[in-house]
N, C-alpha and C. Protein backbone atom coordinates (compact mmCIF):
# COMPACT_ATOMS: atom_id res chain seq x y z
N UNK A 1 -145.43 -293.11 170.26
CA UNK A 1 -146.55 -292.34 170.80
C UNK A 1 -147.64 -293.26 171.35
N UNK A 2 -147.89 -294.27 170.50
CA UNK A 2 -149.04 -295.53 171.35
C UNK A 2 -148.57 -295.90 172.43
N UNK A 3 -147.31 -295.92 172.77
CA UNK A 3 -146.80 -296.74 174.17
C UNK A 3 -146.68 -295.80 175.27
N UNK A 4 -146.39 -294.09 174.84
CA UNK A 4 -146.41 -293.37 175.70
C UNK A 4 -148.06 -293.13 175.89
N UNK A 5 -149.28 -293.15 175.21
CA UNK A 5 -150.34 -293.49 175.42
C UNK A 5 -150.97 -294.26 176.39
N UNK A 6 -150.15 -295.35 175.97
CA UNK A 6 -150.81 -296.80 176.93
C UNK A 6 -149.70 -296.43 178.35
N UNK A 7 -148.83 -295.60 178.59
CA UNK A 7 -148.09 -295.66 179.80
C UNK A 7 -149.43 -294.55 180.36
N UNK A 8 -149.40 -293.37 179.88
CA UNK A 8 -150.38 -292.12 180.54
C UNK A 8 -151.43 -292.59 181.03
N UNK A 9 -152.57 -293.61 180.11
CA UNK A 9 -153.73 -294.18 180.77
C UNK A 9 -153.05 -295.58 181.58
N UNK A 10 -151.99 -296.20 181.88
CA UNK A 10 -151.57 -296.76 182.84
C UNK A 10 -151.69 -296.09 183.96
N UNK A 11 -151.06 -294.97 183.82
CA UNK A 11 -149.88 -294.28 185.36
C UNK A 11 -152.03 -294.46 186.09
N UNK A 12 -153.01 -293.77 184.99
CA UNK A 12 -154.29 -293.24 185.76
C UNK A 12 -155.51 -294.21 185.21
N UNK A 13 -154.92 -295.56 185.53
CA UNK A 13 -155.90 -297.29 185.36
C UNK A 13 -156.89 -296.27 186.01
N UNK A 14 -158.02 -297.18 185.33
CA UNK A 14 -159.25 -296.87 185.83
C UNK A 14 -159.97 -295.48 186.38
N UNK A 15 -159.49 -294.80 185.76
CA UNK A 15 -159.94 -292.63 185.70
C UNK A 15 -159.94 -292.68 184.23
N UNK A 16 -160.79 -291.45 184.20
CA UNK A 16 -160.75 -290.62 182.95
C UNK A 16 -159.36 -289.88 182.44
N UNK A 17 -158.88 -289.96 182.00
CA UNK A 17 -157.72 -288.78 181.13
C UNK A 17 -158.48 -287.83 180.27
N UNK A 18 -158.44 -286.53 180.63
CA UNK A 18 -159.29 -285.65 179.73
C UNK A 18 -157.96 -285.79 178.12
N UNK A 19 -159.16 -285.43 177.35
CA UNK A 19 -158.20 -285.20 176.34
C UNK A 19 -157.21 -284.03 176.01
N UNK A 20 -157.37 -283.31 176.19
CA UNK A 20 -156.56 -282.01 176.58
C UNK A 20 -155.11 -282.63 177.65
N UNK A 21 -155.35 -283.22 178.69
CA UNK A 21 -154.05 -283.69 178.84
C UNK A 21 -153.11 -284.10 178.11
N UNK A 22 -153.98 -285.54 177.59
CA UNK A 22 -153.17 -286.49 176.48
C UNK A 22 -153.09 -285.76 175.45
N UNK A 23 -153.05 -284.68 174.76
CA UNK A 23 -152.77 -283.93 174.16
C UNK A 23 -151.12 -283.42 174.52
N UNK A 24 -151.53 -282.57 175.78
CA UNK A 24 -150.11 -282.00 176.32
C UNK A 24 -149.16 -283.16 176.89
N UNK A 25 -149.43 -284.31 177.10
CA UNK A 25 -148.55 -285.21 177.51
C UNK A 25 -147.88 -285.58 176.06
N UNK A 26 -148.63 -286.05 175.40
CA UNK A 26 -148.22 -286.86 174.05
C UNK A 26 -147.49 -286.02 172.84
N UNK A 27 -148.06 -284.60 172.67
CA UNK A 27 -148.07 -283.98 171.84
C UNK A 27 -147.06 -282.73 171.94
N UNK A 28 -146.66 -282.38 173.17
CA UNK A 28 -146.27 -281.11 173.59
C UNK A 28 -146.82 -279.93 173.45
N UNK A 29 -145.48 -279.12 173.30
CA UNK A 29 -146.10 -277.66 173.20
C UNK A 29 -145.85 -277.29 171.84
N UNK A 30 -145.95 -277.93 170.88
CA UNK A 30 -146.28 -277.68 169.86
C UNK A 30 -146.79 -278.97 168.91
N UNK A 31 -148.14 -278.97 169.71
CA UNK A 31 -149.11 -280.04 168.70
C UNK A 31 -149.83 -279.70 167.23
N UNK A 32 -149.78 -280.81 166.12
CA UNK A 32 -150.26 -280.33 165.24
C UNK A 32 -151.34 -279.77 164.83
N UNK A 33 -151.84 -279.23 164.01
CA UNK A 33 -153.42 -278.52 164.12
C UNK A 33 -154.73 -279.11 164.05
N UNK A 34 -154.60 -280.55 163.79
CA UNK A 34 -155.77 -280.94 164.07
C UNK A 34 -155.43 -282.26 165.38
N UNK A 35 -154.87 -281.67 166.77
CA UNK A 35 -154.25 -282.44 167.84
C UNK A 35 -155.61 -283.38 168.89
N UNK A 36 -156.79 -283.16 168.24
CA UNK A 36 -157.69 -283.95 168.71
C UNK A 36 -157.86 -285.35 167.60
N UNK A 37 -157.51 -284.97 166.57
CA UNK A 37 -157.64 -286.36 165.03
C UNK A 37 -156.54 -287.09 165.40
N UNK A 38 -155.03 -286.41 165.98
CA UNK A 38 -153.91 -287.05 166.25
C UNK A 38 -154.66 -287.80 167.06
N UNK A 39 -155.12 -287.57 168.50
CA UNK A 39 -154.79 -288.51 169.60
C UNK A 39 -155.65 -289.07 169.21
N UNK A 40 -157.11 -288.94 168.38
CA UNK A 40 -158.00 -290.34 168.17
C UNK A 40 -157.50 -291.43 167.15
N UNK A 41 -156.11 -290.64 166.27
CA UNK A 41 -155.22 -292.23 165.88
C UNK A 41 -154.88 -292.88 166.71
N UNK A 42 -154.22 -292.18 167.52
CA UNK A 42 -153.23 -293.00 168.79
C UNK A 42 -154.28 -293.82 169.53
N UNK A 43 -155.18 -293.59 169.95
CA UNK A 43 -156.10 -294.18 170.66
C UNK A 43 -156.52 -295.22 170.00
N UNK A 44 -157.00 -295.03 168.43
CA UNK A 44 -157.37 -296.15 167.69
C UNK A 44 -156.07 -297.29 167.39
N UNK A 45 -154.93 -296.92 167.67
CA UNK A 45 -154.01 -297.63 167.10
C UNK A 45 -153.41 -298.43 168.49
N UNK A 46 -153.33 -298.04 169.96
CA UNK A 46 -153.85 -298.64 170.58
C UNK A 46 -154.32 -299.36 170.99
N UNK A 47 -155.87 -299.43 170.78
CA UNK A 47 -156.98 -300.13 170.42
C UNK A 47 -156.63 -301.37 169.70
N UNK A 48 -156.00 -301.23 168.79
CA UNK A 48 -155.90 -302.36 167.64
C UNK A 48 -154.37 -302.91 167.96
N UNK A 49 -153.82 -302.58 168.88
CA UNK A 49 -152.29 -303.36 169.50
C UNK A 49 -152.73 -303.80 170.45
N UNK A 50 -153.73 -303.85 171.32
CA UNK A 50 -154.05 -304.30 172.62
C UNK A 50 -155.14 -305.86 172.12
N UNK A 51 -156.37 -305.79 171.49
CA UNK A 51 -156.84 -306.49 170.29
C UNK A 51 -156.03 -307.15 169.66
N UNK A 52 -154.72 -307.05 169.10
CA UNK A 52 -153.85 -308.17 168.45
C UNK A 52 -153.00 -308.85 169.74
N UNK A 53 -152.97 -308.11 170.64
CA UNK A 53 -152.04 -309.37 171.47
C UNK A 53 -153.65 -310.03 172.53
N UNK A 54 -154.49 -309.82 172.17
CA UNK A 54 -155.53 -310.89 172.92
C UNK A 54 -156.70 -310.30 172.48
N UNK A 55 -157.43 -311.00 172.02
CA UNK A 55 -158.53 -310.86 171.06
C UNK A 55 -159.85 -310.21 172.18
N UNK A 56 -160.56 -308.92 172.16
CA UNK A 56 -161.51 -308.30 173.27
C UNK A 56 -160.78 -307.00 173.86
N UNK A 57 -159.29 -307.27 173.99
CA UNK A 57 -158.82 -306.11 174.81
C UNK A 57 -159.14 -304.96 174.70
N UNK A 58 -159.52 -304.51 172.74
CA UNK A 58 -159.66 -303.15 172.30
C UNK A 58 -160.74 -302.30 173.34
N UNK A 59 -161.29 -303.09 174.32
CA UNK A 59 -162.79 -302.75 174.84
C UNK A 59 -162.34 -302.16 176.43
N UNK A 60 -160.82 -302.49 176.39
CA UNK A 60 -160.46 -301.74 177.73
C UNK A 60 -160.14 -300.08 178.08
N UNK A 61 -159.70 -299.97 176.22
CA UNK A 61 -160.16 -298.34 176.45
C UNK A 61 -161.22 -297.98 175.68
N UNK A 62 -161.60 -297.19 176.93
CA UNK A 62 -162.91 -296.50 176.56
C UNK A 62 -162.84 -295.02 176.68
N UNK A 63 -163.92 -294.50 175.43
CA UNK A 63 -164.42 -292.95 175.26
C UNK A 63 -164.92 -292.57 176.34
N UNK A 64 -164.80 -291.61 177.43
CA UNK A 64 -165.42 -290.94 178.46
C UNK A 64 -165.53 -289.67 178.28
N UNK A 65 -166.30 -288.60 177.98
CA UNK A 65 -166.42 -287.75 178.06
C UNK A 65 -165.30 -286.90 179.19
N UNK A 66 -164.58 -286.14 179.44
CA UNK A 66 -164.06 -285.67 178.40
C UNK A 66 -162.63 -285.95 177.86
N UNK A 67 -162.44 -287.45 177.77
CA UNK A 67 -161.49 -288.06 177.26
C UNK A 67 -161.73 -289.48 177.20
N UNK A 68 -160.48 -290.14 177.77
CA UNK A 68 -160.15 -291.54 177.57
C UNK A 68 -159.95 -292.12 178.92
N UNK A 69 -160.14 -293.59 179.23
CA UNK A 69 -160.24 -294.50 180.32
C UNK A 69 -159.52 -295.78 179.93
N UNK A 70 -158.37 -296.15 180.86
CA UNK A 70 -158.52 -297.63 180.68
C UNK A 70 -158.95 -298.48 181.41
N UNK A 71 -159.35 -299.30 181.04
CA UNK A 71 -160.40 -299.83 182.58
C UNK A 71 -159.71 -301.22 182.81
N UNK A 72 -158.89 -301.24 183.81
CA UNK A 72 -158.24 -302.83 184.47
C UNK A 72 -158.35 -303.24 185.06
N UNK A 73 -158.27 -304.70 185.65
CA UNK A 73 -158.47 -305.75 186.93
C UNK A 73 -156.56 -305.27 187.62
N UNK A 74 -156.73 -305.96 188.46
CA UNK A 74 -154.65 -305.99 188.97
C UNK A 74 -154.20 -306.12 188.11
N UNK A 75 -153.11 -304.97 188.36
CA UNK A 75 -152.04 -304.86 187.32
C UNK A 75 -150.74 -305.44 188.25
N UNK A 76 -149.46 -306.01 187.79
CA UNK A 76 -148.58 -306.33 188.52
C UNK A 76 -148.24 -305.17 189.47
N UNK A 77 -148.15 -304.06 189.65
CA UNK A 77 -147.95 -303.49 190.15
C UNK A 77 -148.83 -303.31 191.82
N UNK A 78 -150.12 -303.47 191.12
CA UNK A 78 -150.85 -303.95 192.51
C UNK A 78 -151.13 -305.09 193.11
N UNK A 79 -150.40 -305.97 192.41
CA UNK A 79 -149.78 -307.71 192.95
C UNK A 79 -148.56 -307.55 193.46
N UNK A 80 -147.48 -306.53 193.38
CA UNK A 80 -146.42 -306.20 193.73
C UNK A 80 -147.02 -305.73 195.59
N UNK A 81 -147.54 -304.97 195.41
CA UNK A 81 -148.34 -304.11 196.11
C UNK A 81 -148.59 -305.37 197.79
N UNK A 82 -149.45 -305.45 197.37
CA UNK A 82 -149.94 -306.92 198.01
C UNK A 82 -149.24 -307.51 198.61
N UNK A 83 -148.08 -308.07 197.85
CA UNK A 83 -147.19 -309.32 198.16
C UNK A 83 -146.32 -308.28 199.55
N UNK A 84 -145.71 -307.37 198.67
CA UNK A 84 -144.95 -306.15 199.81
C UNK A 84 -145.35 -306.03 200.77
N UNK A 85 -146.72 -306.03 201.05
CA UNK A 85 -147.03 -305.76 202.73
C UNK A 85 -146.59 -306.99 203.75
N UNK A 86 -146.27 -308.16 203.19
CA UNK A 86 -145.50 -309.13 204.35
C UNK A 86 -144.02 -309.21 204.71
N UNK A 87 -144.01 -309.56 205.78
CA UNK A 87 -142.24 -309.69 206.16
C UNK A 87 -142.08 -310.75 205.81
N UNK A 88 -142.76 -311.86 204.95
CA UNK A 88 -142.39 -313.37 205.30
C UNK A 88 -141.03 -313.25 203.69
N UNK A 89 -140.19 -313.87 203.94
CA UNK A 89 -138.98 -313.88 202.73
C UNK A 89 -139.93 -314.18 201.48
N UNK A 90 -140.51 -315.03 201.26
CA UNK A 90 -140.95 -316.19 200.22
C UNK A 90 -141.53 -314.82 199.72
N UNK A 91 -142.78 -314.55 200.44
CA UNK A 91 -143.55 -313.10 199.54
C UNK A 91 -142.80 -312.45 199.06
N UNK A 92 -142.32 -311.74 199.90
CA UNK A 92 -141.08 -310.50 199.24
C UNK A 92 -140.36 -310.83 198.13
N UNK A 93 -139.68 -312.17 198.20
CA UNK A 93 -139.41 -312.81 196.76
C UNK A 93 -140.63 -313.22 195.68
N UNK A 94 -141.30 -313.31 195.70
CA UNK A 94 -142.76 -313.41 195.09
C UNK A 94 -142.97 -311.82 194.52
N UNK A 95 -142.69 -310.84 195.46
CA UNK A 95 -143.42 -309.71 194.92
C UNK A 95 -142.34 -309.33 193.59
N UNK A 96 -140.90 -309.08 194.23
CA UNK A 96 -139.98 -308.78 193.30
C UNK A 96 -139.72 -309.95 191.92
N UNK A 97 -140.59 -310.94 192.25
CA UNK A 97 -140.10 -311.43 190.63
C UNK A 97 -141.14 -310.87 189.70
N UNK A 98 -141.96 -310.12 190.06
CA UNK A 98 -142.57 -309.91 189.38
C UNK A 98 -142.13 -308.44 188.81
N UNK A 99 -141.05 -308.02 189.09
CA UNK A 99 -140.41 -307.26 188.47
C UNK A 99 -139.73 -307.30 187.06
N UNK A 100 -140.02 -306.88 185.68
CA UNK A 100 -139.42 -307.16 184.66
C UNK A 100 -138.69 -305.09 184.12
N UNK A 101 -137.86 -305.35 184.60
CA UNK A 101 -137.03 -304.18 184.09
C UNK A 101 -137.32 -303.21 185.02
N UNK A 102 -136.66 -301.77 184.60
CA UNK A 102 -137.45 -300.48 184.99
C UNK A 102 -138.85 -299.97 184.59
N UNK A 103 -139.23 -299.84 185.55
CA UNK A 103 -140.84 -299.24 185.52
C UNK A 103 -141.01 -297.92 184.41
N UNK A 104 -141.92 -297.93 183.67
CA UNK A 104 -142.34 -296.94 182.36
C UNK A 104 -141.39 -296.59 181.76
N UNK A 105 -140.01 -297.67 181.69
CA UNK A 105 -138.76 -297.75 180.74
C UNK A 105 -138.78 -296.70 179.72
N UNK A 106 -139.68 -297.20 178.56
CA UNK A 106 -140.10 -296.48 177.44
C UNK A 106 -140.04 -295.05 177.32
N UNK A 107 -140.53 -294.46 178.68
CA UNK A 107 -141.41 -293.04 178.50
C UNK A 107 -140.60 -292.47 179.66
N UNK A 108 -139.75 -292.79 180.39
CA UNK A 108 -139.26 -292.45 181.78
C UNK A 108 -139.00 -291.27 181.99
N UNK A 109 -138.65 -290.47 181.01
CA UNK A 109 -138.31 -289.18 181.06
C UNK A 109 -139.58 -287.95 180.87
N UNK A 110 -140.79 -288.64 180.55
CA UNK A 110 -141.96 -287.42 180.57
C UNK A 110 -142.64 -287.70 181.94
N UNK A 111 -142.86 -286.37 181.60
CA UNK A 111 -143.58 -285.98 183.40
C UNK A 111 -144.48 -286.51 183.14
N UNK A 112 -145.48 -287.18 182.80
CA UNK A 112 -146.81 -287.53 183.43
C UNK A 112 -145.96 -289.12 183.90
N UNK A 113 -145.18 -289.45 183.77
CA UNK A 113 -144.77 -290.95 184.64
C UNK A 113 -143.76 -290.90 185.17
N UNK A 114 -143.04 -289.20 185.87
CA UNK A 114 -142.08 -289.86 186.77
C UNK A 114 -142.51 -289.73 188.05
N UNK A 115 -143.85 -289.52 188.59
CA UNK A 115 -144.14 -289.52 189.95
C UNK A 115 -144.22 -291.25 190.29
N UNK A 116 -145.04 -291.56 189.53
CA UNK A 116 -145.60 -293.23 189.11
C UNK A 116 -144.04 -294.17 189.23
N UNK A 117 -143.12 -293.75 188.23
CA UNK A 117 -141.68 -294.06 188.18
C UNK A 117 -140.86 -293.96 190.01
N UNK A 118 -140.99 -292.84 190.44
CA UNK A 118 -140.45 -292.79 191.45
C UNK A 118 -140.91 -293.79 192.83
N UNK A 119 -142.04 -293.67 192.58
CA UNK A 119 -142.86 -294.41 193.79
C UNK A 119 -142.49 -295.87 193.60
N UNK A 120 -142.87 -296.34 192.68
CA UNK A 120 -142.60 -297.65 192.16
C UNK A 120 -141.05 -298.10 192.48
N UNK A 121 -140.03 -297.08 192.19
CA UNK A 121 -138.83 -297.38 192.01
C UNK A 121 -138.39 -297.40 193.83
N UNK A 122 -139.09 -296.70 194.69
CA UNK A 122 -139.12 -296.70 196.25
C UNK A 122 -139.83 -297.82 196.56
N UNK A 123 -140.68 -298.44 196.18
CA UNK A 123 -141.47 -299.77 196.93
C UNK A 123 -140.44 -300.37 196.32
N UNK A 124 -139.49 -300.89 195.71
CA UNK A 124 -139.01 -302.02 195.11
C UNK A 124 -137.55 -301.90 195.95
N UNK A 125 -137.49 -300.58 196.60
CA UNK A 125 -136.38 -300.52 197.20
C UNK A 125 -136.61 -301.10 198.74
N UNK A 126 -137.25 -300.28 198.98
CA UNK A 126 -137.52 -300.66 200.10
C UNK A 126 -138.12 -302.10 200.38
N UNK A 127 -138.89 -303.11 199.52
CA UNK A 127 -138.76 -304.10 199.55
C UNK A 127 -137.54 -305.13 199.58
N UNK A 128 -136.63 -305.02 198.75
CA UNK A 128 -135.46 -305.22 198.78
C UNK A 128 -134.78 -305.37 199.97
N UNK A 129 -134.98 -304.23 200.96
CA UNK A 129 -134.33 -303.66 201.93
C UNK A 129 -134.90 -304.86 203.10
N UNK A 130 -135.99 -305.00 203.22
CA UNK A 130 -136.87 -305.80 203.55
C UNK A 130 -136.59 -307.05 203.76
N UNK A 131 -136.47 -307.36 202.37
CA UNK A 131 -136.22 -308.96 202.18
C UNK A 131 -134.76 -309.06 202.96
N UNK A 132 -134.12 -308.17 202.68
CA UNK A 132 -132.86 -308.83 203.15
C UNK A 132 -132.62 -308.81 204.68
N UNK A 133 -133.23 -307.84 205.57
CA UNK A 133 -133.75 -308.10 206.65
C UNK A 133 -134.08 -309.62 207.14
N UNK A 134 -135.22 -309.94 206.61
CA UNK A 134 -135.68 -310.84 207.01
C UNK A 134 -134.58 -312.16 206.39
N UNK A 135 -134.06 -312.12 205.43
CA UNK A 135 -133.16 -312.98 204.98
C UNK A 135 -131.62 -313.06 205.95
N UNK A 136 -131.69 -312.00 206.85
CA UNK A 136 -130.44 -311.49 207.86
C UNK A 136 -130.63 -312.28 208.98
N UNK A 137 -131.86 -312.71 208.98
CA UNK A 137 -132.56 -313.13 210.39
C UNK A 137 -132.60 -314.42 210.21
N UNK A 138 -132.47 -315.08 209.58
CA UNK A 138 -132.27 -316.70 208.86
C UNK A 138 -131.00 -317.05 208.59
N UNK A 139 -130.20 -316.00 208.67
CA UNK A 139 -128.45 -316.47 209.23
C UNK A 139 -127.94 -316.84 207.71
N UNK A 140 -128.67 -316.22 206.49
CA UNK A 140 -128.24 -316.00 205.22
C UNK A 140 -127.30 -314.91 204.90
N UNK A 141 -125.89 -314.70 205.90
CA UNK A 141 -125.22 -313.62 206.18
C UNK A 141 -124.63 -313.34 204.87
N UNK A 142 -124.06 -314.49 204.45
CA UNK A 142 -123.26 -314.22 203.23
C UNK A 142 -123.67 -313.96 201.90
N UNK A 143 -124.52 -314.61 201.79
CA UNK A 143 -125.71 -313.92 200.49
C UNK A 143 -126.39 -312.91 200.37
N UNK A 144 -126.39 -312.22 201.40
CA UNK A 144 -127.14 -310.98 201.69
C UNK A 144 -126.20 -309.73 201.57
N UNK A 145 -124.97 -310.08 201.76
CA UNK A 145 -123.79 -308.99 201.57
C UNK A 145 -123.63 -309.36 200.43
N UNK A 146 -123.48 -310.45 199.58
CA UNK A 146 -123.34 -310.42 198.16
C UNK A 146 -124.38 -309.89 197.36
N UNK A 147 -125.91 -309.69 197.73
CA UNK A 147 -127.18 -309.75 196.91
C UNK A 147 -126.80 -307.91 197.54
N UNK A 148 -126.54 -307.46 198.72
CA UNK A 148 -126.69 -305.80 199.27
C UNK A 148 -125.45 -305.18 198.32
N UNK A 149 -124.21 -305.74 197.48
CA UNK A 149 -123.21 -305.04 196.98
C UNK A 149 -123.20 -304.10 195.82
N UNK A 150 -124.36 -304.95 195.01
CA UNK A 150 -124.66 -304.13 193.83
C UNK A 150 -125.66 -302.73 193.74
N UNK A 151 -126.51 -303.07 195.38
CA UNK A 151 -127.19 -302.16 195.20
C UNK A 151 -126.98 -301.09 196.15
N UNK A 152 -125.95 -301.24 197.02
CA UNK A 152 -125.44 -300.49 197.69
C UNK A 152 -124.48 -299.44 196.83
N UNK A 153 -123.76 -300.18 195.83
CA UNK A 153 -122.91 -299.61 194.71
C UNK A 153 -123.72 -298.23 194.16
N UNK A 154 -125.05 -298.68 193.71
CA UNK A 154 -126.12 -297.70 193.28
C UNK A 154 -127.34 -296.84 193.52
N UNK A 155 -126.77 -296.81 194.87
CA UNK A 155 -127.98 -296.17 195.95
C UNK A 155 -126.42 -295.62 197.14
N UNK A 156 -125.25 -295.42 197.32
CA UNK A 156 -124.33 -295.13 198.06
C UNK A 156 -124.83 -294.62 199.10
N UNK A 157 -125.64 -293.42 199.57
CA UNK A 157 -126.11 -292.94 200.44
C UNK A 157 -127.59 -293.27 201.04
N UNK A 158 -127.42 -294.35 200.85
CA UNK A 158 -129.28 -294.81 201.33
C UNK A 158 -128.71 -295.66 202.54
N UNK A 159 -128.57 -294.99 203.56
CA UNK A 159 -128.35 -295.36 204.56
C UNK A 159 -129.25 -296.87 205.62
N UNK A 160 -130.30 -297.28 205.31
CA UNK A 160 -131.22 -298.16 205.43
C UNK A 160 -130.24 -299.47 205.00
N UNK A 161 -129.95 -299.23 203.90
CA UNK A 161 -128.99 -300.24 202.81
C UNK A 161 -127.77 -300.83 203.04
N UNK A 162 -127.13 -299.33 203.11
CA UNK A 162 -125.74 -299.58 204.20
C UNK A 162 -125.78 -300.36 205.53
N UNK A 163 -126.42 -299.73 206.23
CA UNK A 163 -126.52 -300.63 207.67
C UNK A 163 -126.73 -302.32 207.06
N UNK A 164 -127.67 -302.27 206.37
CA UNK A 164 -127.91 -304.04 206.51
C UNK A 164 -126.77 -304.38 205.54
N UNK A 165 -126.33 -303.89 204.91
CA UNK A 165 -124.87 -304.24 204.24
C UNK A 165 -123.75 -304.75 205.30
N UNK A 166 -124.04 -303.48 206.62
CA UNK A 166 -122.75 -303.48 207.30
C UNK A 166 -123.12 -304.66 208.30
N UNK A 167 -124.16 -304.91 208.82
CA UNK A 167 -124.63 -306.13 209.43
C UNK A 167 -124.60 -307.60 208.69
N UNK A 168 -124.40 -307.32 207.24
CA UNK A 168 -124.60 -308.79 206.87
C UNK A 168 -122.96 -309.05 206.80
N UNK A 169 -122.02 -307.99 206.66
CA UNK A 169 -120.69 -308.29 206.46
C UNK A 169 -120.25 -308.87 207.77
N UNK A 170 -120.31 -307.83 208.98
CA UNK A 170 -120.22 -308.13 210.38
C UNK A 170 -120.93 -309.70 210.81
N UNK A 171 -121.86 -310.02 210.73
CA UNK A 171 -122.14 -311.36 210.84
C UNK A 171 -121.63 -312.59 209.95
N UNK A 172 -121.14 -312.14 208.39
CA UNK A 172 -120.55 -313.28 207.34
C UNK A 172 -118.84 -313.29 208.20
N UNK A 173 -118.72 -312.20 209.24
CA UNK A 173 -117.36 -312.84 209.80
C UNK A 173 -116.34 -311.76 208.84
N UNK A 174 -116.50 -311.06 208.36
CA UNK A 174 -116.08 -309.62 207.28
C UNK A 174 -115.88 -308.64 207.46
N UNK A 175 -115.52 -308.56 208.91
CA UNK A 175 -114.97 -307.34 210.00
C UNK A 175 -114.30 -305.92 208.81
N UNK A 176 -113.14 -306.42 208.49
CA UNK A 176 -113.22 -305.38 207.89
C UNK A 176 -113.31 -304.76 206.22
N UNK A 177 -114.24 -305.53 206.31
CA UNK A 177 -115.13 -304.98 205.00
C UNK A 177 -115.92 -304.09 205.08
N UNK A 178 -116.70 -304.79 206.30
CA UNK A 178 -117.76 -304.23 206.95
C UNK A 178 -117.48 -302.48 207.57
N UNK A 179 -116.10 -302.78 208.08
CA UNK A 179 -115.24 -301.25 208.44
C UNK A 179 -114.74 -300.18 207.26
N UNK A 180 -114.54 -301.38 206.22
CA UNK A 180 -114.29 -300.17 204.65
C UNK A 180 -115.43 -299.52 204.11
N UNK A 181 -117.19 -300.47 204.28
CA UNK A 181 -118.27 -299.84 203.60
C UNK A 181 -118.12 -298.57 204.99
N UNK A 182 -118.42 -298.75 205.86
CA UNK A 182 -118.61 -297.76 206.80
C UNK A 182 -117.95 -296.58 206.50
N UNK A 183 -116.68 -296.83 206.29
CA UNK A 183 -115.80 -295.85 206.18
C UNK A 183 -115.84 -294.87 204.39
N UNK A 184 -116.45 -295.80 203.85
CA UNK A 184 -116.62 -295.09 202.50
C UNK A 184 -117.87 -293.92 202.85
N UNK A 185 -119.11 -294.99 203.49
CA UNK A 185 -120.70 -294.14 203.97
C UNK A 185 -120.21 -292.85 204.78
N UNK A 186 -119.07 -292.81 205.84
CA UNK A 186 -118.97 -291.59 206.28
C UNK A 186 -118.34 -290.54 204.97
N UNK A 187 -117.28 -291.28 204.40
CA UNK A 187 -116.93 -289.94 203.40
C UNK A 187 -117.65 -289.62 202.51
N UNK A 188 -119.05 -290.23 201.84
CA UNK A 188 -119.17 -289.71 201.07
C UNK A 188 -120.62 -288.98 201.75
N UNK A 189 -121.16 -289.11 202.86
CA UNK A 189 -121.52 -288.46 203.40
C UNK A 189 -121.39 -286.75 203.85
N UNK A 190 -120.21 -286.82 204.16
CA UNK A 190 -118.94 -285.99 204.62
C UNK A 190 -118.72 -284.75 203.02
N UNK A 191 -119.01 -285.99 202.23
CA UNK A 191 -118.63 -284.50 200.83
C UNK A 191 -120.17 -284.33 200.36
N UNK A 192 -120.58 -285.27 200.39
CA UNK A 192 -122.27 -285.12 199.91
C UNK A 192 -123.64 -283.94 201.18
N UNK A 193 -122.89 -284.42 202.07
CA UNK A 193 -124.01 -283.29 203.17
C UNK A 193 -123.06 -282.52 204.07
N UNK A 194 -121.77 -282.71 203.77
CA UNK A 194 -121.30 -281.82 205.09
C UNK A 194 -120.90 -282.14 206.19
């Protein structure tokens, strides 16, 4: 419950969370009867996990009328952010190492973090998509069909993906590889839309 806490005042850095949300986020639809004492544990306990991994932190959440705030400088996510807006390779690799796992792992399945989840999980794609672009253009043919296989595997119909798949095969000299992904993208196209 502290981590789905610290994800809710993540997804909304720097806003208020009324308490009545974090109630219905944390607690559901059937919170206990005194569900305002609950969340001021969670908050306090929080408090005192953020404080043990760096001594001051407890002071980032704060009481706001009519709830809770966490108040942050850049979070990786808006260093992710940043780095993403260039075409240059080096950034784009810069932005994505700063990737450690799936985004709100923990909590992925409650609604207050799968809008946050989704978006996140689209910039990292489309960065991706990106990099390898620009990595296509530097005549890195063959690494780019090896680095596009796994994620082509798990995105099948993201057509953006495919193409630079089918371009990095077609240029590594992979004619018909390049003719088997194609030919998979039309069928499963074909059963998936018609």
């Amino acid at each position: 419950k502290v981590r789905a806490l610290l994800s809710d005042l993540l997804v909304n850095r720097n806003h208020v969370v009324s308490a009545d949300r974090l109630i219905d986020d944390l607690l559901g639809d059937d919170p206990p009867a005194n569900a305002a004492g609950a969340l001021q544990v969670r908050v306090s306990q929080l408090r005192k996990a953020l404080n043990d991994a760096e001594p001051g932190a407890r002071e980032l959440v704060e009481s706001h009328p009519p709830g809770y705030l966490l108040r942050t400088g850049a979070v990786d996510a808006d260093r992710f952010a940043v780095l993403a807006e260039s075409s240059d390779a080096e950034r784009l690799t810069a932005a994505l190492a700063l990737w450690r796992g799936e985004p709100y792992a923990d909590v992925a399945d409650e609604e207050f973090v799968r809008a946050e989840t989704t978006r996140l999980t689209e910039q990292r794609l489309t960065v991706r998509e990106r990099l390898a672009e620009a990595r296509l253009a530097r005549g890195d043919h063959d690494l780019v069909a090896a680095d596009l296989a796994e994620l082509v595997a798990r995105h099948p119909l993201r057509e953006g993906l495919r193409a630079l798949q089918l371009r990095a095969l077609y240029a590594a000299g992979r004619q018909s590889e390049a003719l088997d992904s194609y030919a998979d993208l039309r069928g499963r196209l074909a059963d998936e839309l018609g």
